[in-house]
Protein backbone atom coordinates (compact mmCIF):
# COMPACT_ATOMS: atom_id res chain seq x y z
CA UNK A 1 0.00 0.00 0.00
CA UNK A 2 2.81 2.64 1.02
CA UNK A 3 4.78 1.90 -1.83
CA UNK A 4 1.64 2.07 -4.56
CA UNK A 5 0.97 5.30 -2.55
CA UNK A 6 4.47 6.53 -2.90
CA UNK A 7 5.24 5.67 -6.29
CA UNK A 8 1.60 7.42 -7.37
CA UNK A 9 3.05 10.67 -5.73
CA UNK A 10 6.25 10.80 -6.88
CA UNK A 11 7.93 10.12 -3.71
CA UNK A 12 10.38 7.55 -2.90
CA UNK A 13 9.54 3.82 -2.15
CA UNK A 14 9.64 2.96 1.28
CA UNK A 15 12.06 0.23 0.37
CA UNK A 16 13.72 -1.82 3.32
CA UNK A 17 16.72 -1.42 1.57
CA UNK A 18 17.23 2.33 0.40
CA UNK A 19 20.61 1.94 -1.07
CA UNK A 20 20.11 -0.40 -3.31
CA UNK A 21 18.60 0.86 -6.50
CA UNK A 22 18.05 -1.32 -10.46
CA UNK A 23 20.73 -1.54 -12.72
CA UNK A 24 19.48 -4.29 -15.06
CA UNK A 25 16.92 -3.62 -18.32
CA UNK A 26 14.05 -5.12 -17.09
CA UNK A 27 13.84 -3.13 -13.83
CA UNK A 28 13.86 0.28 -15.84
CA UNK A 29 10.83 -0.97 -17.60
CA UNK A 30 9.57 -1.53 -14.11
CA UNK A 31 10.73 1.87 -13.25
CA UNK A 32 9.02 2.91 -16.24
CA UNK A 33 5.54 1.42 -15.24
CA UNK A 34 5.86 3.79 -12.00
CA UNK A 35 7.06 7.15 -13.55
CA UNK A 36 4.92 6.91 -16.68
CA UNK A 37 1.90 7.76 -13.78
CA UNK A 38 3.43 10.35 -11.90
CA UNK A 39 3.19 14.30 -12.76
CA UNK A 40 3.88 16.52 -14.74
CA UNK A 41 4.30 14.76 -18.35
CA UNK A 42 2.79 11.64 -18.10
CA UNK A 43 -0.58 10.13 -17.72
CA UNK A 44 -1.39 9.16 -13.85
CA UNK A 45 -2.47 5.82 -14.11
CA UNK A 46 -2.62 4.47 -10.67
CA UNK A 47 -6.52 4.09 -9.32
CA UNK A 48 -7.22 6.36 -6.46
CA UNK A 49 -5.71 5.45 -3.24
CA UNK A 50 -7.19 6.07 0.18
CA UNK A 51 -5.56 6.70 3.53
CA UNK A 52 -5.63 3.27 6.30
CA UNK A 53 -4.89 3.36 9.67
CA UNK A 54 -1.73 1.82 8.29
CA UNK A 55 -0.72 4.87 6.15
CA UNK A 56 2.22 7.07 6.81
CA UNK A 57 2.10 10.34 8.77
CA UNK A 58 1.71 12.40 5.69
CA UNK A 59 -0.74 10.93 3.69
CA UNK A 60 -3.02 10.70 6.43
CA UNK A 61 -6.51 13.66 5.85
CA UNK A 62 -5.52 16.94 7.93
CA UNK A 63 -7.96 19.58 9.17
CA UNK A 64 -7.58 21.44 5.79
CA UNK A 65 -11.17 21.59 3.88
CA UNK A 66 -9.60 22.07 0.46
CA UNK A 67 -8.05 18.59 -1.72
CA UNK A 68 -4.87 18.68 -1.98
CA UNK A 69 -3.35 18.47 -5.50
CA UNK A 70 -1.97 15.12 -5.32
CA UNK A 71 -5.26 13.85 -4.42
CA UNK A 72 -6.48 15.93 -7.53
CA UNK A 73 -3.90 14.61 -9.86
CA UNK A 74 -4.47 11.06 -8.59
CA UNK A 75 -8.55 10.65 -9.48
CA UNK A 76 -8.50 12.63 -12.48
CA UNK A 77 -10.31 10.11 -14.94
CA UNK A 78 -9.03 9.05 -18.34
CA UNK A 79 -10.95 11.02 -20.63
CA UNK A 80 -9.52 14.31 -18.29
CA UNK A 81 -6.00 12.97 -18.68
CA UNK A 82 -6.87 12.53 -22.62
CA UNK A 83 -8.02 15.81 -23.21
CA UNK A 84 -5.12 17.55 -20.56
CA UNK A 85 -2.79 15.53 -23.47
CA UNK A 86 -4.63 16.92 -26.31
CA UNK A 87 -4.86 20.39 -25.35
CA UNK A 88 -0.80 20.32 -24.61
CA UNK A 89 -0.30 18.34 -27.70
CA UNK A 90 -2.45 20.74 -30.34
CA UNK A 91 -0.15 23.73 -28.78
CA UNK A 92 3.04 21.51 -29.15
CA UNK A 93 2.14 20.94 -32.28
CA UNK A 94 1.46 23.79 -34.32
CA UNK A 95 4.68 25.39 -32.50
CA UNK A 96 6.75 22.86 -33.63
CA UNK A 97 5.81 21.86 -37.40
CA UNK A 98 5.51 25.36 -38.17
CA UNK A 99 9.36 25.85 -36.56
CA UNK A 100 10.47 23.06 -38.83
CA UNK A 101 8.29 23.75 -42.14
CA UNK A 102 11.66 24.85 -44.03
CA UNK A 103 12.91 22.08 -43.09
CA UNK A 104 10.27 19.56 -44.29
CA UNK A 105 9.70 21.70 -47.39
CA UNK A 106 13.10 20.60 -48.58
CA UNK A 107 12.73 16.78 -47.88
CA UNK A 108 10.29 17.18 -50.09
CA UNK A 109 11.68 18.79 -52.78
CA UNK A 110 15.03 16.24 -52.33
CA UNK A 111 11.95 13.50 -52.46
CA UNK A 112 9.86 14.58 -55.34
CA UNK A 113 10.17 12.51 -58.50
CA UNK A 114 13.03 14.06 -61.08
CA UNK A 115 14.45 15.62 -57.94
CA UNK A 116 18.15 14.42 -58.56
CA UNK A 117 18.16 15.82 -61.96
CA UNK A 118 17.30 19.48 -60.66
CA UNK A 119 18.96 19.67 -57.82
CA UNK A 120 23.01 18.44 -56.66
CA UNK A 121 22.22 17.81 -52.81
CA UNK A 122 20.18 19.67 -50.25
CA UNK A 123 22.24 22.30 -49.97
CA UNK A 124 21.63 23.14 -53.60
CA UNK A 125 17.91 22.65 -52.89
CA UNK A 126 18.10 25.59 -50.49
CA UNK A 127 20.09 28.16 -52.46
CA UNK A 128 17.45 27.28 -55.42
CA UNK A 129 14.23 27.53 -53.61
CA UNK A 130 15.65 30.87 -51.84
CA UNK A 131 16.39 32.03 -55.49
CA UNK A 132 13.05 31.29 -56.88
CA UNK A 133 10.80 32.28 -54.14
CA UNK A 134 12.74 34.15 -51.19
CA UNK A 135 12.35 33.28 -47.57
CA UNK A 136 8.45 32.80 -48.37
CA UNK A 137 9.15 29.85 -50.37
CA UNK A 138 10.50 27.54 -47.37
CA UNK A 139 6.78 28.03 -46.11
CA UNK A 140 4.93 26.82 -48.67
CA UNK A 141 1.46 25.44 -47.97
CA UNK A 142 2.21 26.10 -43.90
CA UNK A 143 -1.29 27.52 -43.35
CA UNK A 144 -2.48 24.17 -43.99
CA UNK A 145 0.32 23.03 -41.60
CA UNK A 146 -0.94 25.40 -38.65
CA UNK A 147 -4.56 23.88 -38.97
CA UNK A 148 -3.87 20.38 -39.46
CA UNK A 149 -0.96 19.67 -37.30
CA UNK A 150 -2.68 21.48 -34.56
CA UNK A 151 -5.84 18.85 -34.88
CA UNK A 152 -3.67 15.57 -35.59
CA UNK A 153 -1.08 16.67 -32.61
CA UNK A 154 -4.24 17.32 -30.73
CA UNK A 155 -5.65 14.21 -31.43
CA UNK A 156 -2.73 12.06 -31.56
CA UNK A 157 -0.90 12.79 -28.13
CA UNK A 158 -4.77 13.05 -26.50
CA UNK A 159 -4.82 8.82 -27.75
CA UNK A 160 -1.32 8.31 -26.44
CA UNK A 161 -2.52 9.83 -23.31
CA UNK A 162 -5.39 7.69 -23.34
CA UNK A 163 -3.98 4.08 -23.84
CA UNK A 164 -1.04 4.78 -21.36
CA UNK A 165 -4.01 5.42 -18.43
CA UNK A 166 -6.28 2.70 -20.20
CA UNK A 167 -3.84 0.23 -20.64
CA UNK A 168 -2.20 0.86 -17.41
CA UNK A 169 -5.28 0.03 -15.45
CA UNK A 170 -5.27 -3.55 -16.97
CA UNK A 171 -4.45 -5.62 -14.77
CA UNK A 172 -1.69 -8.18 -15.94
CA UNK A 173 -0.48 -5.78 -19.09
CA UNK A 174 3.09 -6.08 -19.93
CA UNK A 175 4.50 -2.73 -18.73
CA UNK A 176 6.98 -2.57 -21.43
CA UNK A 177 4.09 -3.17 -24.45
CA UNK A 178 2.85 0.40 -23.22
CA UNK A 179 4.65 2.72 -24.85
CA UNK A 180 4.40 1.11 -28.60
CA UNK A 181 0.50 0.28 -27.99
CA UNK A 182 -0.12 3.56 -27.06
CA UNK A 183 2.16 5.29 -29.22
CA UNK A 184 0.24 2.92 -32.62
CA UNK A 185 -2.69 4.01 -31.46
CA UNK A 186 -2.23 7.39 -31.39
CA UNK A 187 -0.79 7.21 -34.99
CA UNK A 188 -3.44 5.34 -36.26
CA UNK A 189 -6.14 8.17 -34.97
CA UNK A 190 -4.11 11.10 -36.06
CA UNK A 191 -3.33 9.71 -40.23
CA UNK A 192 -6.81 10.43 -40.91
CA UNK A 193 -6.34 13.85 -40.29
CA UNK A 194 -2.72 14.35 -41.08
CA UNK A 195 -2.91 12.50 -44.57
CA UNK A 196 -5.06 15.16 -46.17
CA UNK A 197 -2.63 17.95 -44.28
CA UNK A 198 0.19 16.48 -45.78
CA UNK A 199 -1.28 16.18 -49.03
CA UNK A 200 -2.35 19.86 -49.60
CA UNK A 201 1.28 20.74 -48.19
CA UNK A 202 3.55 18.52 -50.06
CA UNK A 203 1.87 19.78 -53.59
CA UNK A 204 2.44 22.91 -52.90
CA UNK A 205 6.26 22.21 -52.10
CA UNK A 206 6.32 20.38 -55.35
CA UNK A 207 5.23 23.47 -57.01
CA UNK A 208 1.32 23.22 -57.16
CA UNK A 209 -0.02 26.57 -57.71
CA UNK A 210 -2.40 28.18 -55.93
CA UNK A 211 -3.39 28.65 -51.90
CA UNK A 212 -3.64 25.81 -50.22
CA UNK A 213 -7.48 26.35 -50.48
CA UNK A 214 -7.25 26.17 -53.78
CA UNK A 215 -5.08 23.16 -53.99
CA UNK A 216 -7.55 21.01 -51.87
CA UNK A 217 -10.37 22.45 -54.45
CA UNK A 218 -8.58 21.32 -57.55
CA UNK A 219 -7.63 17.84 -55.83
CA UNK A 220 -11.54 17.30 -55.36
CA UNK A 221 -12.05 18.46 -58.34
CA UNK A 222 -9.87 15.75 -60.41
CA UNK A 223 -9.69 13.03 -57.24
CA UNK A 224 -12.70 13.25 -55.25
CA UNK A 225 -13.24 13.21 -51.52
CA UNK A 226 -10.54 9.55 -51.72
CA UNK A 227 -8.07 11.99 -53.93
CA UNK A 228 -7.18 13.48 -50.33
CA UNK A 229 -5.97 10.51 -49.05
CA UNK A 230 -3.95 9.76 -51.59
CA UNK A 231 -0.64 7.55 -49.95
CA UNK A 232 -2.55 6.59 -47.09
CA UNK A 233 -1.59 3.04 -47.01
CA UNK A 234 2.10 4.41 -47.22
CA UNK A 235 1.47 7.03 -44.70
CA UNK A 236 0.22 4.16 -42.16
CA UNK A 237 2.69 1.75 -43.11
CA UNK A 238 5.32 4.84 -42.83
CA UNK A 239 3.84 6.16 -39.18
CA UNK A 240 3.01 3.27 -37.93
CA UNK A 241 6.80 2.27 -37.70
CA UNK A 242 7.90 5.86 -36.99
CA UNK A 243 5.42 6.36 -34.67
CA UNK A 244 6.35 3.49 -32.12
CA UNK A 245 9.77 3.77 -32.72
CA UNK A 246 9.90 7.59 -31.70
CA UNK A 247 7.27 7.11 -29.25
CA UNK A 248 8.41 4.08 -27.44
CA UNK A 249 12.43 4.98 -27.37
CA UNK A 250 11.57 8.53 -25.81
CA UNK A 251 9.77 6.47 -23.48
CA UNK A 252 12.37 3.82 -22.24
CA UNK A 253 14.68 6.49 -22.93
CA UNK A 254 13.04 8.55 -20.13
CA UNK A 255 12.66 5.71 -18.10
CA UNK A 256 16.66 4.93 -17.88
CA UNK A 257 17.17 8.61 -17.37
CA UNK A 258 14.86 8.78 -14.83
CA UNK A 259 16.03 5.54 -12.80
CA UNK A 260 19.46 7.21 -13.35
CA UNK A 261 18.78 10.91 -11.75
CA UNK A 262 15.76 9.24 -9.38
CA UNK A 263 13.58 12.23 -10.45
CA UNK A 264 9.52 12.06 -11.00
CA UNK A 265 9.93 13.96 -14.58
CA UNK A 266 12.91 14.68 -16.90
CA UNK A 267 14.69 18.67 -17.24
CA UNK A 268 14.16 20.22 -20.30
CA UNK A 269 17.74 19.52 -21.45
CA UNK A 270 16.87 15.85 -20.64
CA UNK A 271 13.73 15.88 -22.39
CA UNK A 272 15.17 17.79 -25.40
CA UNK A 273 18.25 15.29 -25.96
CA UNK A 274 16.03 12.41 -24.99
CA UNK A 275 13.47 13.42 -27.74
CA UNK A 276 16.17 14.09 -30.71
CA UNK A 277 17.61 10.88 -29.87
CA UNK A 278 14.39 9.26 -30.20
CA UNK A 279 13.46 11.21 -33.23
CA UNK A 280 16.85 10.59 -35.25
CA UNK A 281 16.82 6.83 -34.56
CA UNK A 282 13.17 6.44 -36.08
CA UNK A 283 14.00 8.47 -39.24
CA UNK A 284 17.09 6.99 -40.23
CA UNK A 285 14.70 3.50 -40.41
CA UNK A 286 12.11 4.69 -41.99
CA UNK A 287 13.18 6.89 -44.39
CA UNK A 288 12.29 4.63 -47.27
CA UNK A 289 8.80 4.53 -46.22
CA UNK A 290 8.68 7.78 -46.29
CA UNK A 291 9.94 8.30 -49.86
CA UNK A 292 7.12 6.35 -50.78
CA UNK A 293 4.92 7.98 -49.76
CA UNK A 294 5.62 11.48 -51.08
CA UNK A 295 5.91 9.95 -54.64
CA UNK A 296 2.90 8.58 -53.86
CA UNK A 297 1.46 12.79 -52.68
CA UNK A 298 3.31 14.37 -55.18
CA UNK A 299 2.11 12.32 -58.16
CA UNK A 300 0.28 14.88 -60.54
CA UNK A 301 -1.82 14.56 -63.19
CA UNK A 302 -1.22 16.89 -66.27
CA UNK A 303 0.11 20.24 -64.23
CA UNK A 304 3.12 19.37 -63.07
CA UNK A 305 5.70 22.14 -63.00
CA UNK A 306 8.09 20.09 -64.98
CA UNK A 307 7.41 17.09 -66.80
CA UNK A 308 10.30 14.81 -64.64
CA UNK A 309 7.51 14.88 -61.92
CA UNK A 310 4.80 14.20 -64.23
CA UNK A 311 4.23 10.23 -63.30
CA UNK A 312 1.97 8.33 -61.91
CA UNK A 313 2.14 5.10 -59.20
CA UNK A 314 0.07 2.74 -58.95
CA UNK A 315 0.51 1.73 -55.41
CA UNK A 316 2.97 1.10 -52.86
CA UNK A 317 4.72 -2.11 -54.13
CA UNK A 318 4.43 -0.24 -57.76
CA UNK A 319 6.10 2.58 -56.37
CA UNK A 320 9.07 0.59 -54.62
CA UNK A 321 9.90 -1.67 -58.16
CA UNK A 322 9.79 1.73 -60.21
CA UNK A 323 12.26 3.35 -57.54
CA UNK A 324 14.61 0.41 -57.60
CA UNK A 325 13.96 0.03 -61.43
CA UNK A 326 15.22 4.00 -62.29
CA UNK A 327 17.55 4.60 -59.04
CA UNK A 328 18.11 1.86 -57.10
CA UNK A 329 18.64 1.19 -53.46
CA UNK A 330 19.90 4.48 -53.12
CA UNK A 331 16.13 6.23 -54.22
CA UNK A 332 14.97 4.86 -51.36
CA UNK A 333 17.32 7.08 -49.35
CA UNK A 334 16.58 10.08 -50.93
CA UNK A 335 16.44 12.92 -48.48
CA UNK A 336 17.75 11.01 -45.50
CA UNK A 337 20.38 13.41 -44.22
CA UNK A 338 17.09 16.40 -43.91
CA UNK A 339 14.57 13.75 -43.12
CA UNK A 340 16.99 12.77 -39.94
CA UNK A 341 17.85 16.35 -39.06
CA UNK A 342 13.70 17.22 -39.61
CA UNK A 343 12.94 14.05 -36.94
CA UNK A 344 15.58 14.91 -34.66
CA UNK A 345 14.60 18.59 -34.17
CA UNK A 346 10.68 18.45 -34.23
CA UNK A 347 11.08 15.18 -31.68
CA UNK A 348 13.11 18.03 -29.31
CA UNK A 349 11.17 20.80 -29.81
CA UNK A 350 7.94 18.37 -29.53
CA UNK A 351 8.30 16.54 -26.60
CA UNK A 352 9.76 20.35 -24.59
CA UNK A 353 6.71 22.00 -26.05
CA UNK A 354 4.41 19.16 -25.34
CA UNK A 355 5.00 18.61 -21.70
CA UNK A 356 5.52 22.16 -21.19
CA UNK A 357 2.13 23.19 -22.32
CA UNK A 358 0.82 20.21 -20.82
CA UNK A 359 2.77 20.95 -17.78
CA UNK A 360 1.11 24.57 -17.65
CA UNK A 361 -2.34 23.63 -18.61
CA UNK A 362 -2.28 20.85 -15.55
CA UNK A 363 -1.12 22.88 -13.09
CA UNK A 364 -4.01 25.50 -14.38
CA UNK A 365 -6.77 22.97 -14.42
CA UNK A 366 -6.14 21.11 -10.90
CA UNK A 367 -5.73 24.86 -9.00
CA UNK A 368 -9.20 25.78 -10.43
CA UNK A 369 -10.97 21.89 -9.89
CA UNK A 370 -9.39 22.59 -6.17
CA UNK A 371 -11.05 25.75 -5.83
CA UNK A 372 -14.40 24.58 -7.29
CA UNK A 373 -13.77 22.05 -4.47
CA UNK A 374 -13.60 23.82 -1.95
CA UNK A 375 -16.72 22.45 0.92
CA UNK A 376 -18.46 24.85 1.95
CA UNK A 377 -17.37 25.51 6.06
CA UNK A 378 -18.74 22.62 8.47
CA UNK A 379 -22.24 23.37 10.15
């Protein structure tokens, strides 16, 4: 009981042994279990505790009327938790993707079919787009970014949240399947809404002219309402990968930092390395999902800006054999070096922004539920 209450608080395990602390893999992911419930960045997951007879000193109810925060933080229910996450993630979000549009906007152009015969490397890629369009060209289609990535952060880090609490509370779950069931699950919410972001933003990188309004209205125009999820299967089979790799080594990550420093939540330093780390190692993998994918987006159908990009793929495994048929292995690493960089960056500046918004919004909604609390004074 002690320890359960301890480890839901944050506060150290009243272990008969103090001194001796886990070394060994499988006791981080046991350490992991306990810190991925405690404040500020994680979901609370342990069910609500109540002071015994048996209880320490300070957990046991004082004369003060008012709940105390921990108590608070403790019985907030899932779906609060959830939409804590999604609020924090929708601001996280739209900070970060719109940080790292350049960025992305040349992955894409390195990416886009006919790509190595315009431009050297993606340093080339810079000086041209800067040539052609000025700083306004690296933020191509971004108002379509800002609205999208705020609703698929929103909604994906609001799932995470979700299946870490949910799954925690099953009894027998592995602790160490958390992280990449939540983290899937989360993807698999968010593609339906990212996918048609993505889609609007990546033709207008490839050149597509027009706002982005007007992109989306020509793509129902030729497509139909199915033309905007054009890739989708390659978008899931890309994010689905990413999105537990990332996801699940920023978690275990964490974790070992965490058993390391004995804290209840990481410093931003911590969080920022811990999240580029994370970031870098799922890009590098998946980078030649990715490719196909935005062959798959960029595919146009009579207005392409120059006729190199003017193809169209038939699917994902048609995509793949044309790749390997006109460029080889190495067309499947097309954009790697900014793709890696991209990851790296938005998985720092997205984790930091994501638990400090959620961080801020937390502390904001438990001082005003503890108010609201408040009984009125004893008769």
């Amino acid at each position: 009981m002690e320890a359960r209450i301890s480890s839901s608080l944050g506060l150290p395990s009243p272990n008969p042994n103090p001194h001796r602390h886990p070394t060994d893999f499988p006791s981080i992911l046991n350490h992991f279990a306990a810190t991925a419930t405690n404040p500020p960045f994680a979901s609370t997951t342990a069910t609500a505790t109540y002071p015994t007879a048996h209880s320490p000193q300070w957990i046991r109810p004082t004369s003060k009327p008012a709940p105390k925060p921990q108590t608070l933080l403790k019985n907030l229910t899932v779906v609060e938790r959830a939409l804590i996450g999604a609020a924090g993630g929708g601001i996280a979000g739209a900070f970060t993707y719109v940080c790292l549009h350049p960025l992305d906007t040349i992955k894409t152009k390195m990416q886009t079919k006919g790509a190595s015969q315009i431009y050297k490397n993606a340093l080339d890629a810079v000086v041209k787009t800067f040539q052609q369009n000025g700083i306004l060209g690296f933020y191509s289609g971004v108002s379509a970014v800002i609205v999208g990535s705020t609703a698929s952060s929103a909604v994906y880090f609001g799932t995470c949240e979700f299946g870490k609490s949910f799954l925690s509370k099953i009894e027998g779950f592995p602790s160490v399947l958390i992280p990449p069931s939540a983290g899937a699950m989360g993807n698999i919410m968010s593609s339906a809404i990212m996918v048609p972001k993505e889609l609007i933003t990546q033709r207008m990188q490839a050149g597509a002219k027009g706002r982005s309004w007007q992109v989306l209205a020509k793509i129902l125009e030729k497509d139909g309402f199915l033309g905007l999820y054009a890739g989708y299967s390659a978008t899931l089979l890309r994010n689905l990968p990413a999105g537990v790799l990332s996801y699940s080594s920023f978690e275990y990550l964490k974790a070992a930092v965490l058993n390391t420093t004995k804290m209840s939540h990481l410093e931003p330093v911590q969080s920022v390395l811990c999240g580029a780390l994370a970031g870098a190692i799922s890009a590098s993998i998946t980078t030649p999902l990715d490719v196909v994918k935005t062959r798959l987006m960029t595919q146009v159908h009579g207005d392409a800006v120059n006729k190199a990009a003017a193809v169209v793929y038939g699917g994902v495994s048609a995509t793949v054999k044309q790749i390997l048929k006109e460029e080889g292995w190495v067309g499947l690493t097309r954009g790697m070096g900014p793709r890696v960089l991209h990851s790296a960056c938005f998985s720092a500046l997205g984790y930091f922004a994501f638990e400090t918004a959620r961080l801020t919004i937390l502390q904001q909604y438990l001082r005003q539920k503890e108010l609201s609390e408040v009984p009125a004074s004893p008769s």
